[in-house]
Protein backbone atom coordinates (compact mmCIF):
# COMPACT_ATOMS: atom_id res chain seq x y z
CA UNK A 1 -48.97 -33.76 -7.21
CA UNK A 2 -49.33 -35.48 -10.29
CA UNK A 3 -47.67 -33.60 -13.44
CA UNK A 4 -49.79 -32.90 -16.81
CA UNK A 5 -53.38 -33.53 -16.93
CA UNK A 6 -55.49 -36.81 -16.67
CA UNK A 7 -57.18 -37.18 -20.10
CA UNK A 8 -61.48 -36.86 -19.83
CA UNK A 9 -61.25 -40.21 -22.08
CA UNK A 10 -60.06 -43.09 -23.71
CA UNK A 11 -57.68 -46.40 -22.69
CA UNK A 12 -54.60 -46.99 -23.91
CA UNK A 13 -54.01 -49.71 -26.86
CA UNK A 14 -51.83 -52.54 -26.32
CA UNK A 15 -49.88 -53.08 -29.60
CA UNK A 16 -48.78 -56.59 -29.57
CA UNK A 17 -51.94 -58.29 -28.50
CA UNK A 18 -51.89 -62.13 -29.84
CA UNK A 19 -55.39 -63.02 -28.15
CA UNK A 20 -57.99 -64.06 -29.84
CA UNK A 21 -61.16 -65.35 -29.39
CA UNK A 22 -64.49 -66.61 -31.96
CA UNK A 23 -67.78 -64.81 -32.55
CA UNK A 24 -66.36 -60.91 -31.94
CA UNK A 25 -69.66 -59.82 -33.14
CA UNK A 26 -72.94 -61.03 -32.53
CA UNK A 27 -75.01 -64.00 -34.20
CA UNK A 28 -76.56 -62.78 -37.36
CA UNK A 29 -74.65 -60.05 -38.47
CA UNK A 30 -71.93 -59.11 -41.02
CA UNK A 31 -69.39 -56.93 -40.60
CA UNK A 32 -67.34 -54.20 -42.47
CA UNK A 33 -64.72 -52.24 -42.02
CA UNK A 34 -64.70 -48.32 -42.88
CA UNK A 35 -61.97 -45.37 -42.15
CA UNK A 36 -64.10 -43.80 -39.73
CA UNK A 37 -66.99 -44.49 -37.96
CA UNK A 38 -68.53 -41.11 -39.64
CA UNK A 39 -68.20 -43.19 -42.78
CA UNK A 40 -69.93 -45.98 -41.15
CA UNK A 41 -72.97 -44.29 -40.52
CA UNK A 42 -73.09 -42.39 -43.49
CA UNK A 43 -72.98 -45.47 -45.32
CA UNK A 44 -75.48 -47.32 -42.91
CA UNK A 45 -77.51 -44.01 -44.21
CA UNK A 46 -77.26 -44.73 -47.71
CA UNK A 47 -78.28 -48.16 -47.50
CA UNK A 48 -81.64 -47.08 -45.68
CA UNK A 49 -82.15 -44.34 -48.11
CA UNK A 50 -81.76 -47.02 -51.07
CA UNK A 51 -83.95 -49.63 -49.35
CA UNK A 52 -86.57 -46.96 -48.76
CA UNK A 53 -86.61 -44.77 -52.24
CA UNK A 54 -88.38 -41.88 -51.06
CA UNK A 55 -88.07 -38.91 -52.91
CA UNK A 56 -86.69 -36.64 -50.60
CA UNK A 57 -85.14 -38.57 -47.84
CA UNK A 58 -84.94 -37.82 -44.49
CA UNK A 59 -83.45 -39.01 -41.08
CA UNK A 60 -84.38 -38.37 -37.78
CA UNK A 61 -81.59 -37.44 -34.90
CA UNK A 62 -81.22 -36.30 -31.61
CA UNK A 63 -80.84 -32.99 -30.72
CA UNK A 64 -78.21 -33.46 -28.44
CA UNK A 65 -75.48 -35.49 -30.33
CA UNK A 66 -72.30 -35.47 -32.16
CA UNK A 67 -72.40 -33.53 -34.85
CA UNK A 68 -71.03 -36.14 -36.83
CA UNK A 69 -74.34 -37.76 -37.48
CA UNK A 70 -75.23 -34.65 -39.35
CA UNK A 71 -72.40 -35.01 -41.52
CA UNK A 72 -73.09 -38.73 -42.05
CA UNK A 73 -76.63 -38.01 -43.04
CA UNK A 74 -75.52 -35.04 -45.75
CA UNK A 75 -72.95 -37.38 -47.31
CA UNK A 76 -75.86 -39.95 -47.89
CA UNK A 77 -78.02 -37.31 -49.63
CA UNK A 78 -80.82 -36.87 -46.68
CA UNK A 79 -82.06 -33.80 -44.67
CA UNK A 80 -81.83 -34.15 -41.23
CA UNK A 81 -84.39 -33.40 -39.14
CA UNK A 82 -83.27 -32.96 -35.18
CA UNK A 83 -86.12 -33.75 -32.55
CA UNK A 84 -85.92 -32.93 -28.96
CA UNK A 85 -84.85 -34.93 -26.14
CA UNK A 86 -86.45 -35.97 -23.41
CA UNK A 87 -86.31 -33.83 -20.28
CA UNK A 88 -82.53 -34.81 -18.29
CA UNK A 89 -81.71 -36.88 -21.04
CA UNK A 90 -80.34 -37.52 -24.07
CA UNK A 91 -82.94 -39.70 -25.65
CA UNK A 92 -85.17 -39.32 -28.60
CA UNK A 93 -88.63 -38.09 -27.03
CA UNK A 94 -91.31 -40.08 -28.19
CA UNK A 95 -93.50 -37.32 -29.20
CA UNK A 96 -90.67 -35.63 -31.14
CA UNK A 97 -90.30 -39.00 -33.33
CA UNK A 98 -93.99 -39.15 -33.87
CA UNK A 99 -94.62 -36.10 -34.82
CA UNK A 100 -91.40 -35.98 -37.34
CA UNK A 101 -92.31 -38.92 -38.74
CA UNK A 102 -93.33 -38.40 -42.98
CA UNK A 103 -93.69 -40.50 -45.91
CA UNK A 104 -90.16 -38.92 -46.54
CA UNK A 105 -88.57 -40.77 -43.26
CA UNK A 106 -85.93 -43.23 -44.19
CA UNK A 107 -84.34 -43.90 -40.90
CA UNK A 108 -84.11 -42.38 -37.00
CA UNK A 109 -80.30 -42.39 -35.78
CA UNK A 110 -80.67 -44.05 -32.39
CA UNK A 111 -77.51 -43.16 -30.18
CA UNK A 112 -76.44 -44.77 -27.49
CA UNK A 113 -74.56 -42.51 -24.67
CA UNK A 114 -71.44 -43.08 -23.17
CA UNK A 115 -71.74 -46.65 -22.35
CA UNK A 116 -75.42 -46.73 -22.11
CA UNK A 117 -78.05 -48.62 -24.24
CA UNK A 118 -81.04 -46.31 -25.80
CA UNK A 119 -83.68 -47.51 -24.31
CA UNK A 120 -86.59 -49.41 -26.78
CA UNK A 121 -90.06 -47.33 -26.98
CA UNK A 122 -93.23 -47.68 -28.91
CA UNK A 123 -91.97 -45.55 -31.70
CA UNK A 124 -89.24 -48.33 -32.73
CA UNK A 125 -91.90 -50.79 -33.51
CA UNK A 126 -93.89 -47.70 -35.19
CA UNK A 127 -90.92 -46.73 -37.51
CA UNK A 128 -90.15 -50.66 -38.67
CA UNK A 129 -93.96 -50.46 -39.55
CA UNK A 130 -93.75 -47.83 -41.62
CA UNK A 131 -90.85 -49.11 -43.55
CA UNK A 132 -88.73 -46.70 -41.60
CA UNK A 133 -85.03 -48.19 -40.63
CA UNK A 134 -83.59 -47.90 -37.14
CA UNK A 135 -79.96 -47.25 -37.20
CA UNK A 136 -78.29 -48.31 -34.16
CA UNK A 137 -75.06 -45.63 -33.55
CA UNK A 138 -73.03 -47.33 -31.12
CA UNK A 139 -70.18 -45.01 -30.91
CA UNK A 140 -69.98 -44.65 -27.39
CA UNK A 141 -70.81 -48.66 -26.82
CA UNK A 142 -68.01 -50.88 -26.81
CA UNK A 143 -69.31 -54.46 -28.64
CA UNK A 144 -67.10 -55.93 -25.81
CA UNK A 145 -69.71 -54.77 -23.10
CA UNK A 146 -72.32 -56.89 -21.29
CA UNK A 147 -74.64 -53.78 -22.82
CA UNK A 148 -73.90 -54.13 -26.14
CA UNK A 149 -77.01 -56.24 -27.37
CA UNK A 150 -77.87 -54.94 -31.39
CA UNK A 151 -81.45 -55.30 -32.31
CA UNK A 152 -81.46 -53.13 -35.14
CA UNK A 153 -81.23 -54.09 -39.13
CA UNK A 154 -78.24 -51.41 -38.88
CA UNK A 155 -75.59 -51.30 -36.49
CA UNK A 156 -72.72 -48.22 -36.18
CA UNK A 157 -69.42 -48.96 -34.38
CA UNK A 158 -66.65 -46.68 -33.98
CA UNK A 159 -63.05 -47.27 -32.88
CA UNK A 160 -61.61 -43.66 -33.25
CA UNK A 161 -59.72 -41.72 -30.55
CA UNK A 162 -61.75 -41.40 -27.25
CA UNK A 163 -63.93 -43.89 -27.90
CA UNK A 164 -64.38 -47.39 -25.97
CA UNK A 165 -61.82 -49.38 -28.06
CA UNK A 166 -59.68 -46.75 -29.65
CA UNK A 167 -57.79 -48.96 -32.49
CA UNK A 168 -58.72 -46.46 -35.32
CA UNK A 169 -61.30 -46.59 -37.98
CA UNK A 170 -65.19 -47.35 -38.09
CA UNK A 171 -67.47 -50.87 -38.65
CA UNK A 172 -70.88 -51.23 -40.06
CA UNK A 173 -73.05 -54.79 -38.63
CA UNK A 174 -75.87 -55.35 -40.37
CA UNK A 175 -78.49 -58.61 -40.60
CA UNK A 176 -78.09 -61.01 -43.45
CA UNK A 177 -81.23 -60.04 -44.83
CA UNK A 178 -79.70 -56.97 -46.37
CA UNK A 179 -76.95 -58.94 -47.60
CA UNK A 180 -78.06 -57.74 -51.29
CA UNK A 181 -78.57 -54.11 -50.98
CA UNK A 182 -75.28 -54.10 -48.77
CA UNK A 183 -72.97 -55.13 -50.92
CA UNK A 184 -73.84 -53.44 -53.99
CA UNK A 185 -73.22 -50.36 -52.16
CA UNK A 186 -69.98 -52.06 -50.50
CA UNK A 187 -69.18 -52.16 -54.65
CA UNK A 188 -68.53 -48.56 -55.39
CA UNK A 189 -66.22 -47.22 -52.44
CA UNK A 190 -62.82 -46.60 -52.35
CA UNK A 191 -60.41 -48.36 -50.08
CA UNK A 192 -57.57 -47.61 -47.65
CA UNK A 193 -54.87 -50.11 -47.11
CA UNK A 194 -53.02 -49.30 -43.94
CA UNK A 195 -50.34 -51.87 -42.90
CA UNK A 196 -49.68 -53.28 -39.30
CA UNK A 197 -46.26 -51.17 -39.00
CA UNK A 198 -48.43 -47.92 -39.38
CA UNK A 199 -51.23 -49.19 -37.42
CA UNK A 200 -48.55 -49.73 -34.53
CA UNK A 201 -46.49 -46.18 -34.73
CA UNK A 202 -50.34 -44.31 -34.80
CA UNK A 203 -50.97 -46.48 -31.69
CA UNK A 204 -47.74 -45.18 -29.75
CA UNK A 205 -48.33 -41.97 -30.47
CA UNK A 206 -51.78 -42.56 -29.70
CA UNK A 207 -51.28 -44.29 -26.32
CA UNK A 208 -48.29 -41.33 -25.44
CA UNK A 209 -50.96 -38.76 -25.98
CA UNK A 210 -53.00 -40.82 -23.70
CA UNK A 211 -50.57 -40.20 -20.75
CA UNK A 212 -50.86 -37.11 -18.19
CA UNK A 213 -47.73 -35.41 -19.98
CA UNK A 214 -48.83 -36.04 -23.53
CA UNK A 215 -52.13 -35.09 -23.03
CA UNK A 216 -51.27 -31.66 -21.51
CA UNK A 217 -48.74 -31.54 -24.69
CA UNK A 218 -51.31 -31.89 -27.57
CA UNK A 219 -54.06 -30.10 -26.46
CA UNK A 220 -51.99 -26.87 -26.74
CA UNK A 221 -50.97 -28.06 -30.14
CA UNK A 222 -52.62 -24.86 -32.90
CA UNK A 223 -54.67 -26.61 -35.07
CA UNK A 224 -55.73 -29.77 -33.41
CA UNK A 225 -58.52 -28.84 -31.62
CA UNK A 226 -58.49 -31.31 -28.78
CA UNK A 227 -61.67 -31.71 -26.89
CA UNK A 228 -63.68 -28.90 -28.86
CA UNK A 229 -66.53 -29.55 -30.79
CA UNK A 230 -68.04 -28.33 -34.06
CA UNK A 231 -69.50 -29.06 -37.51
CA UNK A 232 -66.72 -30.96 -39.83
CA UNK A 233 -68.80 -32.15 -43.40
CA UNK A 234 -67.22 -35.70 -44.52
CA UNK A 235 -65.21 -36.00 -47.83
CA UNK A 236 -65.19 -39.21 -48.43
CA UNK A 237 -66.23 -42.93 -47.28
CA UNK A 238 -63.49 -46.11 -47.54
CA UNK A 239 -63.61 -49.17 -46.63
CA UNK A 240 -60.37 -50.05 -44.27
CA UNK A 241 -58.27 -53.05 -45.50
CA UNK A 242 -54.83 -54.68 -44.36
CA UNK A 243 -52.62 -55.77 -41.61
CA UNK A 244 -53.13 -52.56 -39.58
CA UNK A 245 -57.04 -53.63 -39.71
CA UNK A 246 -56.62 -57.28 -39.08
CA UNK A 247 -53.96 -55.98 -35.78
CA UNK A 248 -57.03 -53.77 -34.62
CA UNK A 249 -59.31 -56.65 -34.88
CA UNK A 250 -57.01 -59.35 -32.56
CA UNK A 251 -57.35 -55.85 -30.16
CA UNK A 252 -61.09 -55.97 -29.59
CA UNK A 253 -61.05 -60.11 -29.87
CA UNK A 254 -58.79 -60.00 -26.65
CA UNK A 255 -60.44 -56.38 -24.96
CA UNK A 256 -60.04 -57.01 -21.32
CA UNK A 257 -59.64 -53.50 -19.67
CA UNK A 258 -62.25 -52.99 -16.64
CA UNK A 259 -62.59 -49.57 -15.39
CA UNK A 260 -65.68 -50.73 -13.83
CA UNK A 261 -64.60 -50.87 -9.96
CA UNK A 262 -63.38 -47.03 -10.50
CA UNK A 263 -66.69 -46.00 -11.76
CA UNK A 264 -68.35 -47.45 -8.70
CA UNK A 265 -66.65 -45.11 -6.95
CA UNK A 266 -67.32 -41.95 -8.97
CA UNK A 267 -71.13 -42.98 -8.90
CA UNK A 268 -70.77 -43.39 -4.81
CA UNK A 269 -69.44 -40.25 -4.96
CA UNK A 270 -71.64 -38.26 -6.53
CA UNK A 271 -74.60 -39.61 -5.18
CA UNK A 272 -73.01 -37.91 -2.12
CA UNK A 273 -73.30 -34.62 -3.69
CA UNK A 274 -76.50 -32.38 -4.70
CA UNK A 275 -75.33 -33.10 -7.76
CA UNK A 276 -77.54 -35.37 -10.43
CA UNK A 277 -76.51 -39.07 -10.93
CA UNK A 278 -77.53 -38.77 -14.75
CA UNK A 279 -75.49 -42.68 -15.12
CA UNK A 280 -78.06 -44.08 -12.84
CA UNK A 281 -80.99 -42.15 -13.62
CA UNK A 282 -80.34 -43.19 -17.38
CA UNK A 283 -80.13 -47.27 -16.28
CA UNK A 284 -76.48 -47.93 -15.63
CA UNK A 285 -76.41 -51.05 -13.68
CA UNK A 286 -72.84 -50.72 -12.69
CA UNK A 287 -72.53 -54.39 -14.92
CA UNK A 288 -70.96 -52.21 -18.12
CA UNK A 289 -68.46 -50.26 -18.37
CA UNK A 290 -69.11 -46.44 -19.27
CA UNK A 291 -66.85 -44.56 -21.58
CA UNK A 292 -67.01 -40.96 -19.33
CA UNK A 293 -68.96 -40.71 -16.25
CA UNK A 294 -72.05 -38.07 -16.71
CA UNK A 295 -73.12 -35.24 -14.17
CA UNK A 296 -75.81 -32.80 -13.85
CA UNK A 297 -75.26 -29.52 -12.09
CA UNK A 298 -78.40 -27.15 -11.27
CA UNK A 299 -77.13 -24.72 -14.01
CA UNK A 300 -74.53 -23.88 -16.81
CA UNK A 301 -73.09 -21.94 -14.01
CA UNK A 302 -72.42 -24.40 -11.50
CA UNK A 303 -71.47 -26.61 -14.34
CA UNK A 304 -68.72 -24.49 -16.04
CA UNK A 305 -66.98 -23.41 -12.42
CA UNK A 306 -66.83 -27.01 -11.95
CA UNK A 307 -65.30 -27.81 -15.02
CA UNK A 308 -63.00 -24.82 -14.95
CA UNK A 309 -61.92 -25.80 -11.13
CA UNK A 310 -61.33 -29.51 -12.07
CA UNK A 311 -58.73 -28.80 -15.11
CA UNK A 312 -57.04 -26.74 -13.25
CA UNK A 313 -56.15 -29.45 -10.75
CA UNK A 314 -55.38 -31.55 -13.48
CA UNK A 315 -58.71 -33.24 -13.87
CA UNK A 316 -60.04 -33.77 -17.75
CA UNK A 317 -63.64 -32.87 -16.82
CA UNK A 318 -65.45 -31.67 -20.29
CA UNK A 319 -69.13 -30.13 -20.71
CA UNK A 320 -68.74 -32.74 -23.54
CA UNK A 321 -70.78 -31.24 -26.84
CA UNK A 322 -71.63 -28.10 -24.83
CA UNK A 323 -74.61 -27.25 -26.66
CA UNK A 324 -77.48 -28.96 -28.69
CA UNK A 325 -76.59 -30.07 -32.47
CA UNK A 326 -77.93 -26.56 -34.02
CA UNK A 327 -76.30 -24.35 -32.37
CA UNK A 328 -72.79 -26.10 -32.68
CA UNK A 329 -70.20 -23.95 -34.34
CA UNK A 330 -69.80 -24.02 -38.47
CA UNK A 331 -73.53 -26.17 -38.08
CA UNK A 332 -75.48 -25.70 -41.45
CA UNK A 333 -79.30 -25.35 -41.60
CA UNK A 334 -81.19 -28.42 -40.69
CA UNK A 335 -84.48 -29.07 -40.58
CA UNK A 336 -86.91 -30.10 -37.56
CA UNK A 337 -88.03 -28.79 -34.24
CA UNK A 338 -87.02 -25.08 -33.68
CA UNK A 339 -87.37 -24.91 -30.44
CA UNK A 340 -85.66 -27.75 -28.24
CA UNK A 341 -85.61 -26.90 -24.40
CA UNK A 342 -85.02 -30.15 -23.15
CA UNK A 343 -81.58 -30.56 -25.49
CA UNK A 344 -80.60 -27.09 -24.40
CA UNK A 345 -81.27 -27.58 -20.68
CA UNK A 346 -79.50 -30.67 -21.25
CA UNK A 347 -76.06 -29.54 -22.77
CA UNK A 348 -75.63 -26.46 -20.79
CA UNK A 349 -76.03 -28.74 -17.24
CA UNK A 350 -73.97 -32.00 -18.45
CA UNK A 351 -70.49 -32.65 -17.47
CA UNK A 352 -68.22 -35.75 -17.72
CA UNK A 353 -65.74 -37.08 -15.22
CA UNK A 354 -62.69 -39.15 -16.34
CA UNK A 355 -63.71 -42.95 -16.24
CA UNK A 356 -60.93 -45.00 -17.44
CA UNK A 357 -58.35 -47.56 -15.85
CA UNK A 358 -55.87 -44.55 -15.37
CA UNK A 359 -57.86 -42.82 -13.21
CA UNK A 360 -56.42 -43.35 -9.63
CA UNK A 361 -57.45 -42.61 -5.76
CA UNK A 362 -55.83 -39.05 -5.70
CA UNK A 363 -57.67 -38.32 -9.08
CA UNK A 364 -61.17 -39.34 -7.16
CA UNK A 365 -60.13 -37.11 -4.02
CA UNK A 366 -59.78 -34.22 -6.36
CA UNK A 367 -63.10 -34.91 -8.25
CA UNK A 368 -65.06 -35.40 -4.68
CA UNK A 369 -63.60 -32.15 -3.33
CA UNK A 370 -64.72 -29.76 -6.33
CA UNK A 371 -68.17 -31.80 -6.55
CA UNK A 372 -68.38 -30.73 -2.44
CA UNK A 373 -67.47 -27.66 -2.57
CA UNK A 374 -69.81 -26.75 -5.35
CA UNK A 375 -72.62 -28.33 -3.79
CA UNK A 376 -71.71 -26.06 -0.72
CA UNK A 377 -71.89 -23.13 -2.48
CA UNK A 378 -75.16 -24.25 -4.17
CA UNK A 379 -76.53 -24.39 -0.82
CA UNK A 380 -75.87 -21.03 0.18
């Protein structure tokens, strides 16, 4: 039996990567680097709330997301306004976005999940004609996968702990055309230099905490708060400069990790189950890698004995955010829908299965026995 716990997330960094190769980001956008990639979206934010001048701005999010994007949105100076999901999912539901649309929309915050592209609907092309920007959060999308296609004036990246390419820090594309309006806002932030030595000792600890034994160490650290979610307001936006930046850069130039032939498996797997498929009823075409592997279970009930069963064999399995963006912990008022049953439904049947490279063939036999055994007992 293996000792510690396999992490729900995340691959490991390597430190001394030399490889390099042209065009990291796509044709026709610019690129900037911030400390977080909170503080890219709040500034992707603040350039659609300049561009649009309403009076009282708001922006349109999911009601199902990180609860960073509310954070992002109060730093720029908007109101956000959550819509529901649609049913088994967690994208915007067209009628939601119509209906929330006002003279006072600035931009919708278009997440994509765990590996997987947002899909393109009617009310994209009815928010650009209205003046209304689409911000692109790509978060959970590495810009190394086959997926990662940016249509979007605005495009979010972030590189923080868990997330696709975890070298630290935040970027913000966006399309020449806003050239102007981008850097005059790009004029009046602060700036972090961090320098390739300190970029490298992060990454160790990092890529230690990544491992089975330093995983099970930190998340019993007080104070750290691995793996829980709640409602953190942002201080401040930087841009990130230096030789720790320029390291992290050569990182995603040369990405070539490929968890892809594991997740085959876990998708195999659970289509053997009463369980819900949510990666392939969302699109996944098995070409992309995902960053965590998503499950439905008939209820919260099933869902949290799963969960529950799964750590305790030493399987990171997470009911990720847990619930929908209002009722997160420390979450301020926000504006919106008040009722959301499809985000709810949503958050309290979810669960994620460990994805990455280090996930090996005893980790899958443990994940296929609780997944059959719970679909026994849902059977009964």
């Amino acid at each position: 039996m293996a000792i510690g716990i396999l992490r729900p997330v995340g691959e490991r960094v390597r430190l001394f990567h030399a490889a390099a190769r042209s065009n990291t980001w796509p044709s026709g956008y610019t690129c900037v680097w911030l400390e977080t990639g909170t503080a890219a979206l709040a500034l992707a934010l603040r350039i659609a709330i300049r561009s649009n001048r309403a009076a009282r701005p708001e922006v349109i999010l999911p009601a199902y997301a990180c609860p960073d994007l509310v954070s992002a949105t109060l730093w720029a100076g908007a109101t956000p306004v959550v819509v529901d999901t649609c049913a088994e999912s967690p994208w915007l539901s067209e009628a939601g976005v119509e209906d929330s649309l006002s003279d006072s929309t600035v931009a919708v915050i278009m997440p994509h999940f765990l590996g997987i592209r947002h899909p393109l609907s009617d009310w994209t092309i009815k928010c650009r004609e209205r003046g209304v920007m689409i911000v692109e959060d790509s978060a959970q999308l590495s810009p190394c996968s086959r997926a990662f296609a940016p249509s979007s004036d605005l495009v979010v990246l972030s590189f923080g702990r868990g997330k696709p390419i975890p070298v630290r820090g935040g970027a913000l594309l966006w399309r020449t055309k806003m050239d102007a309006v981008v850097r005059r806002e790009l004029e009046g932030l602060g700036r972090r230099d961090e320098s390739a030595l300190r970029w490298r000792i992060a990454g160790a600890l990092q890529n230690f905490a990544m491992t089975r034994v330093g995983y099970s160490a930190v998340r019993t650290l007080p104070g750290l708060g691995v793996g829980a979610t709640r409602y953190r307001p942002l201080r401040r936006v930087r841009r990130l400069i230096g030789g720790g930046r320029n390291l992290a850069d050569r990182v995603i130039e040369g990405w070539n990790i490929n968890p892809l032939p594991t997740q085959v498996a876990l998708q195999r797997m659970v289509l053997r189950t009463k369980f819900v498929d949510l990666a392939g009823q969302l699109g996944w075409t098995r070409d992309s890698p995902l960053l965590r592997y998503p499950v439905l279970a008939a209820d919260s009930t099933v869902r949290d004995s799963v969960v529950r069963w799964l750590v305790a064999h030493g399987i990171g399995a997470s009911s990720f955010y847990g619930e929908p963006l209002p009722e997160l912990r420390d979450m301020p008022q926000i504006g919106g829908c008040t009722q959301f049953p499809n985000a709810k439904s949503f958050a309290r049947r979810l669960f994620t299965l460990p994805a990455h490279a280090d996930v090996n063939v005893a980790d899958l036999d443990v994940m296929a026995t609780a997944l059959h055994r719970a679909s026994q007992r849902t059977l009964q």
